[in-house]
PDB file of N, CA and C in Angstrom:
ATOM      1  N   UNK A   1     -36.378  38.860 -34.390  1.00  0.00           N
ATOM      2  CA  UNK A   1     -36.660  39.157 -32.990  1.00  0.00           C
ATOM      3  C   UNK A   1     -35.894  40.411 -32.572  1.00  0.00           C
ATOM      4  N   UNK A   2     -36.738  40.995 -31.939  1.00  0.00           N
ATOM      5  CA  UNK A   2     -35.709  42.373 -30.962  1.00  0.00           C
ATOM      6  C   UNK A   2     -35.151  42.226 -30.209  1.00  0.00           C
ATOM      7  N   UNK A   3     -34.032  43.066 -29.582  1.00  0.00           N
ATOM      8  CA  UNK A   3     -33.146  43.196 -28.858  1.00  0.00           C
ATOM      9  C   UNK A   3     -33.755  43.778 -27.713  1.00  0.00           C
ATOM     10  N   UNK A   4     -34.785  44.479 -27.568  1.00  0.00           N
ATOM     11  CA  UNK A   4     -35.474  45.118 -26.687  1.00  0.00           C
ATOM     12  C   UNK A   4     -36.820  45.594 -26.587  1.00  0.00           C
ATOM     13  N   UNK A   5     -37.648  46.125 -25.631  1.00  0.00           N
ATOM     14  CA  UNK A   5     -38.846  46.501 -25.659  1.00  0.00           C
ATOM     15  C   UNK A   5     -38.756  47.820 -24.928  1.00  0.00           C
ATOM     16  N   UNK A   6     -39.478  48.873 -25.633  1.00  0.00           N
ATOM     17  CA  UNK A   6     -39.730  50.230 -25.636  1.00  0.00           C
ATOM     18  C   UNK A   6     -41.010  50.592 -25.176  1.00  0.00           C
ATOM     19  N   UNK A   7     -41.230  50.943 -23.332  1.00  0.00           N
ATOM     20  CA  UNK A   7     -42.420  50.874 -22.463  1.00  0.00           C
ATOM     21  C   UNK A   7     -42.780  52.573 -22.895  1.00  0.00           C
ATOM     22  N   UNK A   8     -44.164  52.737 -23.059  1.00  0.00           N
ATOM     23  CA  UNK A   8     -43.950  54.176 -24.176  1.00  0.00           C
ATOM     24  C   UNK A   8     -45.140  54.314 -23.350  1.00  0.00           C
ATOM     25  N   UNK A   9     -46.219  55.906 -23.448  1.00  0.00           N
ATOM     26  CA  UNK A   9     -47.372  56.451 -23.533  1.00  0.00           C
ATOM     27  C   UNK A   9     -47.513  57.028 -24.801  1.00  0.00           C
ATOM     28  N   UNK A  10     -48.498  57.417 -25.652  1.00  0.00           N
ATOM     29  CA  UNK A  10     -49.452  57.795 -26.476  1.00  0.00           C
ATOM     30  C   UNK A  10     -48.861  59.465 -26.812  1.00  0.00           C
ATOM     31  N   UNK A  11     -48.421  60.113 -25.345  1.00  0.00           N
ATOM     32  CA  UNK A  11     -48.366  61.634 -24.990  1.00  0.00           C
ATOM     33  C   UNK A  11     -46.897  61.737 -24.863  1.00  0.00           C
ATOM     34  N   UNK A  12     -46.076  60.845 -24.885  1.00  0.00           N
ATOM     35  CA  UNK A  12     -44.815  61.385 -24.314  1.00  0.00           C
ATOM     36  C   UNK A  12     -43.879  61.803 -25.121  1.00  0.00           C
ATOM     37  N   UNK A  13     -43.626  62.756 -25.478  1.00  0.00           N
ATOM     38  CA  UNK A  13     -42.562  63.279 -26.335  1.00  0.00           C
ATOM     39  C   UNK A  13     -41.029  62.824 -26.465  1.00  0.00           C
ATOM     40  N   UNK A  14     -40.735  62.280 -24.959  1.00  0.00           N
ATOM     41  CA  UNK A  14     -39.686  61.639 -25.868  1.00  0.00           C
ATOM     42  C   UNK A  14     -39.643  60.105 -26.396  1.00  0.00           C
ATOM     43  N   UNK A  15     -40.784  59.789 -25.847  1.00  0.00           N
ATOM     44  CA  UNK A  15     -40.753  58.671 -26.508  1.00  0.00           C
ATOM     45  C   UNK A  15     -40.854  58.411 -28.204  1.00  0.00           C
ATOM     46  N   UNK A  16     -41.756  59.762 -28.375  1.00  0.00           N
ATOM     47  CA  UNK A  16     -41.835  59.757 -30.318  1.00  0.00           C
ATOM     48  C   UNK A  16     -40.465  60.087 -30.929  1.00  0.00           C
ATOM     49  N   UNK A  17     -39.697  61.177 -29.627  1.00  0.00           N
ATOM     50  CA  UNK A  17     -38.877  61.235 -30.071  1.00  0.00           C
ATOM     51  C   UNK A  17     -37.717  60.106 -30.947  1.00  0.00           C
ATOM     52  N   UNK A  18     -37.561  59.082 -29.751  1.00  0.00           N
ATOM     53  CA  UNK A  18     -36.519  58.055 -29.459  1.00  0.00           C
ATOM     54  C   UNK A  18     -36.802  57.023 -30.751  1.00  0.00           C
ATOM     55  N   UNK A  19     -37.999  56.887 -30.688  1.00  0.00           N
ATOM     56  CA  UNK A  19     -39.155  56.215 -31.767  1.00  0.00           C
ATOM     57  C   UNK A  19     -38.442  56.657 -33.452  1.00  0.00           C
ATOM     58  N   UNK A  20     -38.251  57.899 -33.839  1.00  0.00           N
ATOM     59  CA  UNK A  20     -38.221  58.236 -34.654  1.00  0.00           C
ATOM     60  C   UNK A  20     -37.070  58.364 -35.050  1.00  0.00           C
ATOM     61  N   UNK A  21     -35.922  58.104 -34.146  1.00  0.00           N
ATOM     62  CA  UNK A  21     -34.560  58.200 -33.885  1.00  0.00           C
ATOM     63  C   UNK A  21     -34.359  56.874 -34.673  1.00  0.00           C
ATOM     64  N   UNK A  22     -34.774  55.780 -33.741  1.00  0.00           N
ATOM     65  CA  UNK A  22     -34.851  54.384 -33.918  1.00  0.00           C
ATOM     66  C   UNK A  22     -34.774  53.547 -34.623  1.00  0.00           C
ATOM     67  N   UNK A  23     -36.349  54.353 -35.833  1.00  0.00           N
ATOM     68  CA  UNK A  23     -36.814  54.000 -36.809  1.00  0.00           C
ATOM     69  C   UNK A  23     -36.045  54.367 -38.274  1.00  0.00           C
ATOM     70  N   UNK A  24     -35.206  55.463 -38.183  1.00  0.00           N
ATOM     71  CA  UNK A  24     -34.540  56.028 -38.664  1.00  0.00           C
ATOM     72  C   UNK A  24     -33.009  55.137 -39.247  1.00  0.00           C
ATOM     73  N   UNK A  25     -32.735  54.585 -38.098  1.00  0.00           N
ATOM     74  CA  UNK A  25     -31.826  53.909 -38.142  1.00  0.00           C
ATOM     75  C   UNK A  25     -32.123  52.758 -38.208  1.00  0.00           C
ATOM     76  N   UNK A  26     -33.376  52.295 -38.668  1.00  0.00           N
ATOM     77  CA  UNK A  26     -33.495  50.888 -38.866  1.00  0.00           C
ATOM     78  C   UNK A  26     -32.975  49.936 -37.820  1.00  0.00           C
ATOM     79  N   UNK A  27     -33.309  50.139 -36.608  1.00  0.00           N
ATOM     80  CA  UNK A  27     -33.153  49.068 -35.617  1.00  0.00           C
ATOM     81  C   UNK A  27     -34.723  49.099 -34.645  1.00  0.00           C
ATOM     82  N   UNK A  28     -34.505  47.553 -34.982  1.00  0.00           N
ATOM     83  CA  UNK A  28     -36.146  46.734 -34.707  1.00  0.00           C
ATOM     84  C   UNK A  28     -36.254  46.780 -33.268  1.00  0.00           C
ATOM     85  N   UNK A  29     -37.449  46.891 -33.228  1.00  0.00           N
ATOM     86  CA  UNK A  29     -37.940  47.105 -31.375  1.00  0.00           C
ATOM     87  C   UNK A  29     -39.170  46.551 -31.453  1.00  0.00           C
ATOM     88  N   UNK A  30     -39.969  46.062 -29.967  1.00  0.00           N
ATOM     89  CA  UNK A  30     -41.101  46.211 -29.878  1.00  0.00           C
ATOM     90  C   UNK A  30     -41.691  47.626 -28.920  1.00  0.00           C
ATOM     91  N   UNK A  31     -43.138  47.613 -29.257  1.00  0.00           N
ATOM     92  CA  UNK A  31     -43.496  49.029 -28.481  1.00  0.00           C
ATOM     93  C   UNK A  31     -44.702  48.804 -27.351  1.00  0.00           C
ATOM     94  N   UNK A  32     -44.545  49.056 -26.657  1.00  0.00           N
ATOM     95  CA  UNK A  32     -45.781  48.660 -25.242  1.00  0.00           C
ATOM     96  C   UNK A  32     -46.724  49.624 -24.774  1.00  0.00           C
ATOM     97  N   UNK A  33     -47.245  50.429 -25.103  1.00  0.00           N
ATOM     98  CA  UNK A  33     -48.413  51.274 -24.532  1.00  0.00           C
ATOM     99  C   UNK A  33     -48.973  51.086 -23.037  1.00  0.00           C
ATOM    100  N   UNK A  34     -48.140  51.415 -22.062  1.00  0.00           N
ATOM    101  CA  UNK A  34     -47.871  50.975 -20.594  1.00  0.00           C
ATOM    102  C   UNK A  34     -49.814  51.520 -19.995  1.00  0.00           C
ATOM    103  N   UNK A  35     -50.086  52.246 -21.018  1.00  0.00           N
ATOM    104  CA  UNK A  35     -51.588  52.716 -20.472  1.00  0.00           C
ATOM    105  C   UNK A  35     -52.473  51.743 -21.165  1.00  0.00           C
ATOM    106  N   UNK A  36     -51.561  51.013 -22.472  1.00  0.00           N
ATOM    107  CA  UNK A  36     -53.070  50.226 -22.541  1.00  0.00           C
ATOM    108  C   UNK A  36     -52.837  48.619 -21.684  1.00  0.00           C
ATOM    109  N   UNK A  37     -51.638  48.576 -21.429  1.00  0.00           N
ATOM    110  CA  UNK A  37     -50.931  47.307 -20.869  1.00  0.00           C
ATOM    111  C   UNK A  37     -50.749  47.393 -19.330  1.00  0.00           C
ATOM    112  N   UNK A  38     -51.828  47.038 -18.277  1.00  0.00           N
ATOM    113  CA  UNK A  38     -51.402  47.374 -16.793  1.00  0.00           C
ATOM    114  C   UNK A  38     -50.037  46.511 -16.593  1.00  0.00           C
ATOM    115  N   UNK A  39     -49.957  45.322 -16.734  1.00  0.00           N
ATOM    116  CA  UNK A  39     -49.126  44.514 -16.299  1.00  0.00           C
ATOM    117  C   UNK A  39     -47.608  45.302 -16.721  1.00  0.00           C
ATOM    118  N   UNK A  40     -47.704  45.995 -18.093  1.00  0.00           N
ATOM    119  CA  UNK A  40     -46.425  46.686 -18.412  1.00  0.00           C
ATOM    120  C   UNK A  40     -46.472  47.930 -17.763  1.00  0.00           C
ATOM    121  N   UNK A  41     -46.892  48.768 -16.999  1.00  0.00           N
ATOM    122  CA  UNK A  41     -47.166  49.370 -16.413  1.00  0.00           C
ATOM    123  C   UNK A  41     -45.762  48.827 -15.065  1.00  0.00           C
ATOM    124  N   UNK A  42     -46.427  47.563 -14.443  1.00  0.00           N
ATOM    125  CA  UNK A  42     -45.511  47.330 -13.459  1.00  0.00           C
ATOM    126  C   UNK A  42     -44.171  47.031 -14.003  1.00  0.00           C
ATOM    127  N   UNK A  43     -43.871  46.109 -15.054  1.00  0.00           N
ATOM    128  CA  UNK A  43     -42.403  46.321 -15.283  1.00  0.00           C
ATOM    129  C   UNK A  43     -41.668  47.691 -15.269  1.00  0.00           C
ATOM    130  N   UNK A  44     -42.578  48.778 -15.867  1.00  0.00           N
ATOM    131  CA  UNK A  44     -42.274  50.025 -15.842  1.00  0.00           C
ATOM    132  C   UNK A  44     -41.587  50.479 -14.382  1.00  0.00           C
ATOM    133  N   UNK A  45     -42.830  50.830 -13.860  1.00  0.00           N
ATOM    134  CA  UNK A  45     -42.365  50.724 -12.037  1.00  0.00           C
ATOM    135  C   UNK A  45     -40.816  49.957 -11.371  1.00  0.00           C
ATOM    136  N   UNK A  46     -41.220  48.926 -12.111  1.00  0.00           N
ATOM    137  CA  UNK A  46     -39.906  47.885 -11.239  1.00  0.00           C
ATOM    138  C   UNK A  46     -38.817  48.173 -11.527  1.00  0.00           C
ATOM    139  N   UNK A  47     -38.552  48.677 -12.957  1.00  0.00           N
ATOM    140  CA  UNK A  47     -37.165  49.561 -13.664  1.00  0.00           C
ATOM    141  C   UNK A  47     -36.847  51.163 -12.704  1.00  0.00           C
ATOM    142  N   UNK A  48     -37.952  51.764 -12.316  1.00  0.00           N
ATOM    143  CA  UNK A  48     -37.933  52.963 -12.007  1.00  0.00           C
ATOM    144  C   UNK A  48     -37.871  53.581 -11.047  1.00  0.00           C
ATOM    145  N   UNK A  49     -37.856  52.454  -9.610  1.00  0.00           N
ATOM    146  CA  UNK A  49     -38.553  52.732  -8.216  1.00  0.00           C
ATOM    147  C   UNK A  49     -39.682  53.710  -7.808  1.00  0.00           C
ATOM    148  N   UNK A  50     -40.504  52.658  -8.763  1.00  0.00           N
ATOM    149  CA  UNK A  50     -41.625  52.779  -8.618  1.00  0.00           C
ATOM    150  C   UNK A  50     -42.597  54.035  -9.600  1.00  0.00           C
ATOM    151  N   UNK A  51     -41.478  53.950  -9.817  1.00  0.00           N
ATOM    152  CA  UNK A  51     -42.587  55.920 -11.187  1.00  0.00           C
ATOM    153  C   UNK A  51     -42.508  55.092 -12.416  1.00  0.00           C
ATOM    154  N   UNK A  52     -43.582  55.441 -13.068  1.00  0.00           N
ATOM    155  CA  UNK A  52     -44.127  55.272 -14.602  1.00  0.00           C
ATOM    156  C   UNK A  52     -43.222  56.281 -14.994  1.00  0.00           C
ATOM    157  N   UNK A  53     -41.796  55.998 -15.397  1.00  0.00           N
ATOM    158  CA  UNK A  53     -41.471  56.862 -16.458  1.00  0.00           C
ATOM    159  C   UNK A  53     -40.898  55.979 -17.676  1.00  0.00           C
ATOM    160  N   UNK A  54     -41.154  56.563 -18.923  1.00  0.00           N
ATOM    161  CA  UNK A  54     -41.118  56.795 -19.894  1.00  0.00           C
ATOM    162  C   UNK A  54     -40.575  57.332 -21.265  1.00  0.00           C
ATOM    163  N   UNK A  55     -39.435  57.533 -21.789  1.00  0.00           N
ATOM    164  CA  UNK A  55     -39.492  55.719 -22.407  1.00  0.00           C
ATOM    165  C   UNK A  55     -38.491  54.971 -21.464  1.00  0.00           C
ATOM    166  N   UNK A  56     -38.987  53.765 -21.367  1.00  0.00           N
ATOM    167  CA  UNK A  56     -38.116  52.456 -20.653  1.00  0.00           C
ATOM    168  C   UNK A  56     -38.109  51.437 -21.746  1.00  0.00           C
ATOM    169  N   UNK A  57     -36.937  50.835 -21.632  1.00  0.00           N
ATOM    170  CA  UNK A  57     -36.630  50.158 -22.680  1.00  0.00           C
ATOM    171  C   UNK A  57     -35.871  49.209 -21.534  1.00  0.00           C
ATOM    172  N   UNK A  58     -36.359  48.043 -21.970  1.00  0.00           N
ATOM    173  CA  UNK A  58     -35.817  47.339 -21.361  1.00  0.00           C
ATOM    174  C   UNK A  58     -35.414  45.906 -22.605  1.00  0.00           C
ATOM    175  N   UNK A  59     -34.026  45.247 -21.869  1.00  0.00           N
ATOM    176  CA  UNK A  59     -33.352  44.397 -23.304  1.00  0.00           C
ATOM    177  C   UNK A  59     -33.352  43.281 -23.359  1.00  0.00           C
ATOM    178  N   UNK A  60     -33.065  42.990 -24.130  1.00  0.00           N
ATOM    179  CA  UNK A  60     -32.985  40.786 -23.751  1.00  0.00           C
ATOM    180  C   UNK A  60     -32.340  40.690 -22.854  1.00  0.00           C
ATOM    181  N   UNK A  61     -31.028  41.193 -22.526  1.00  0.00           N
ATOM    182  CA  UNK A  61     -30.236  40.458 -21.139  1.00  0.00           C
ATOM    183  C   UNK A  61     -30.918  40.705 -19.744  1.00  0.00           C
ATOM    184  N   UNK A  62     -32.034  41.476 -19.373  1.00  0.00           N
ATOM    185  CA  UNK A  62     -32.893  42.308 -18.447  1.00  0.00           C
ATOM    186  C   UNK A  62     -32.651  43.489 -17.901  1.00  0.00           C
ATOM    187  N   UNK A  63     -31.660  43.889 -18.569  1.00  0.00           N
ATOM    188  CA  UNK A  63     -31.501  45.007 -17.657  1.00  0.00           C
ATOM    189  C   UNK A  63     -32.599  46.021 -18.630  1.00  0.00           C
ATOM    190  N   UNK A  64     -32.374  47.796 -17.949  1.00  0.00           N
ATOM    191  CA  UNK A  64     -33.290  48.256 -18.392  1.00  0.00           C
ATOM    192  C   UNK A  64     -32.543  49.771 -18.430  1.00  0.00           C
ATOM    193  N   UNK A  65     -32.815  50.889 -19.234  1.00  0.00           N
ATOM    194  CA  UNK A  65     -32.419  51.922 -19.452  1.00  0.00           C
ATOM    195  C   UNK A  65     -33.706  52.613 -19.440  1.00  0.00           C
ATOM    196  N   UNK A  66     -33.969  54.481 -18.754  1.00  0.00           N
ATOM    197  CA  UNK A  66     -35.049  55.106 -18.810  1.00  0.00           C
ATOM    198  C   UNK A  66     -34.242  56.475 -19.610  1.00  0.00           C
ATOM    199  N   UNK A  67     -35.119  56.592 -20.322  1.00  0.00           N
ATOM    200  CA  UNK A  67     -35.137  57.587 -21.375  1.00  0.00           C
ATOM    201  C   UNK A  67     -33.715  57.962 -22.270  1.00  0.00           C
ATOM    202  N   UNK A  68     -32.867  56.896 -22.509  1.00  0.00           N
ATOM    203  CA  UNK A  68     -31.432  56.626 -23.006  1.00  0.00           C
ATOM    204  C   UNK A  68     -31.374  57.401 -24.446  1.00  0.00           C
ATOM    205  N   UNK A  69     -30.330  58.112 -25.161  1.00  0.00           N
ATOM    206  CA  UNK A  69     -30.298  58.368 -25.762  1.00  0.00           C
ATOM    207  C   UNK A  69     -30.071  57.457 -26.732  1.00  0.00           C
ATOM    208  N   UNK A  70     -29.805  57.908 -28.058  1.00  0.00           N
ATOM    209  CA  UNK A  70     -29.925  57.089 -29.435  1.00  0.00           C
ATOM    210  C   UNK A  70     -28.081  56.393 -29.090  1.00  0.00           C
ATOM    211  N   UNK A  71     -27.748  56.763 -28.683  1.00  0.00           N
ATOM    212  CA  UNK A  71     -26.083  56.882 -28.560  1.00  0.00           C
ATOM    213  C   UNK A  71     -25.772  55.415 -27.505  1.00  0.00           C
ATOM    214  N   UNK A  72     -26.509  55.447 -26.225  1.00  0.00           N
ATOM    215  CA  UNK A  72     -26.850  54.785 -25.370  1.00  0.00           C
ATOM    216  C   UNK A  72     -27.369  53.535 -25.685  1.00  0.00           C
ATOM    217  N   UNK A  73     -28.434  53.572 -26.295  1.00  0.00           N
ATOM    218  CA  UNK A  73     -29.118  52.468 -27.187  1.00  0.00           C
ATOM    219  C   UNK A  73     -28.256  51.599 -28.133  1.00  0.00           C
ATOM    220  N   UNK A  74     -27.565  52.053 -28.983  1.00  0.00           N
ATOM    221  CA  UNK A  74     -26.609  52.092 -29.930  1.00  0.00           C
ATOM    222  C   UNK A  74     -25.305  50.926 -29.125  1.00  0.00           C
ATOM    223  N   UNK A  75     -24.932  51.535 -28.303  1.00  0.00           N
ATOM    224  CA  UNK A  75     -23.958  51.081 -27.792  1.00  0.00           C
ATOM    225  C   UNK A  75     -24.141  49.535 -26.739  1.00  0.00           C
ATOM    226  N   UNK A  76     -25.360  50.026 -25.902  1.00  0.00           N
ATOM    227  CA  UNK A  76     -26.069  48.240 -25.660  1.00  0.00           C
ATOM    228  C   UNK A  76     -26.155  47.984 -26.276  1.00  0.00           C
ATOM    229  N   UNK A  77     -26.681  47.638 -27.698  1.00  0.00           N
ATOM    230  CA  UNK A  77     -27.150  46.980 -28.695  1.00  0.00           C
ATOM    231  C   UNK A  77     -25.575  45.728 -28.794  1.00  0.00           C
ATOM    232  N   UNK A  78     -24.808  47.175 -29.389  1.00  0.00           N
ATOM    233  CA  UNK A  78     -23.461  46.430 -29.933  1.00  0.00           C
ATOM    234  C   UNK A  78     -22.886  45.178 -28.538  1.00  0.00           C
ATOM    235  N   UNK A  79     -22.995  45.658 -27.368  1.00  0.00           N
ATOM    236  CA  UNK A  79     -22.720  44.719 -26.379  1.00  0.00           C
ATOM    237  C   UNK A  79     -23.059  43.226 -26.246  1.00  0.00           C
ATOM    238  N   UNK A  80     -24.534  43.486 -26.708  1.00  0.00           N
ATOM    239  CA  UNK A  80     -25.739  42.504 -26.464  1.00  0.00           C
ATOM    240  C   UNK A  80     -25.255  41.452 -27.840  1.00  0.00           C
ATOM    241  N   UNK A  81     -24.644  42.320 -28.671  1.00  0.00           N
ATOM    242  CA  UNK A  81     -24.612  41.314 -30.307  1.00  0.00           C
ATOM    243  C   UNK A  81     -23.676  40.109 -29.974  1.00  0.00           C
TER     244      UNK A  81
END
């Protein structure tokens, strides 16, 4: 199971970015396509006041980080363990 979910678009650069960061380092995520998912769409919003931005990652404990670096990520993770 993951530690978190990664609210992404198709187009967004940093999301491939973060993606590739991620993947790199071998830490498991799920990925949400907020355009093909309306309902994730609104979690999106609810993290953001109200803007679709991208990447949102939001974690098991609920909280939520928008566009966090690998460093950032890294360091919730270790919290969350």
């Amino acid at each position: 199971m993951s530690s978190f979910t990664m609210y992404s678009t198709p187009w967004c650069g940093y999301c491939h970015r973060l993606k590739s960061q991620l993947d790199r380092e071998g830490i498991a995520f799920d990925m949400v396509d907020i355009e093909q998912q309306p309902d994730a769409a609104k979690i999106v919003e609810s993290a953001n006041n109200g803007n679709q931005t991208v990447p949102t990652l939001v974690y098991s404990d609920g909280t939520a980080m928008t566009n966090p670096s690998l460093a950032q990520v890294k360091e919730k993770l270790a919290s969350l363990a």
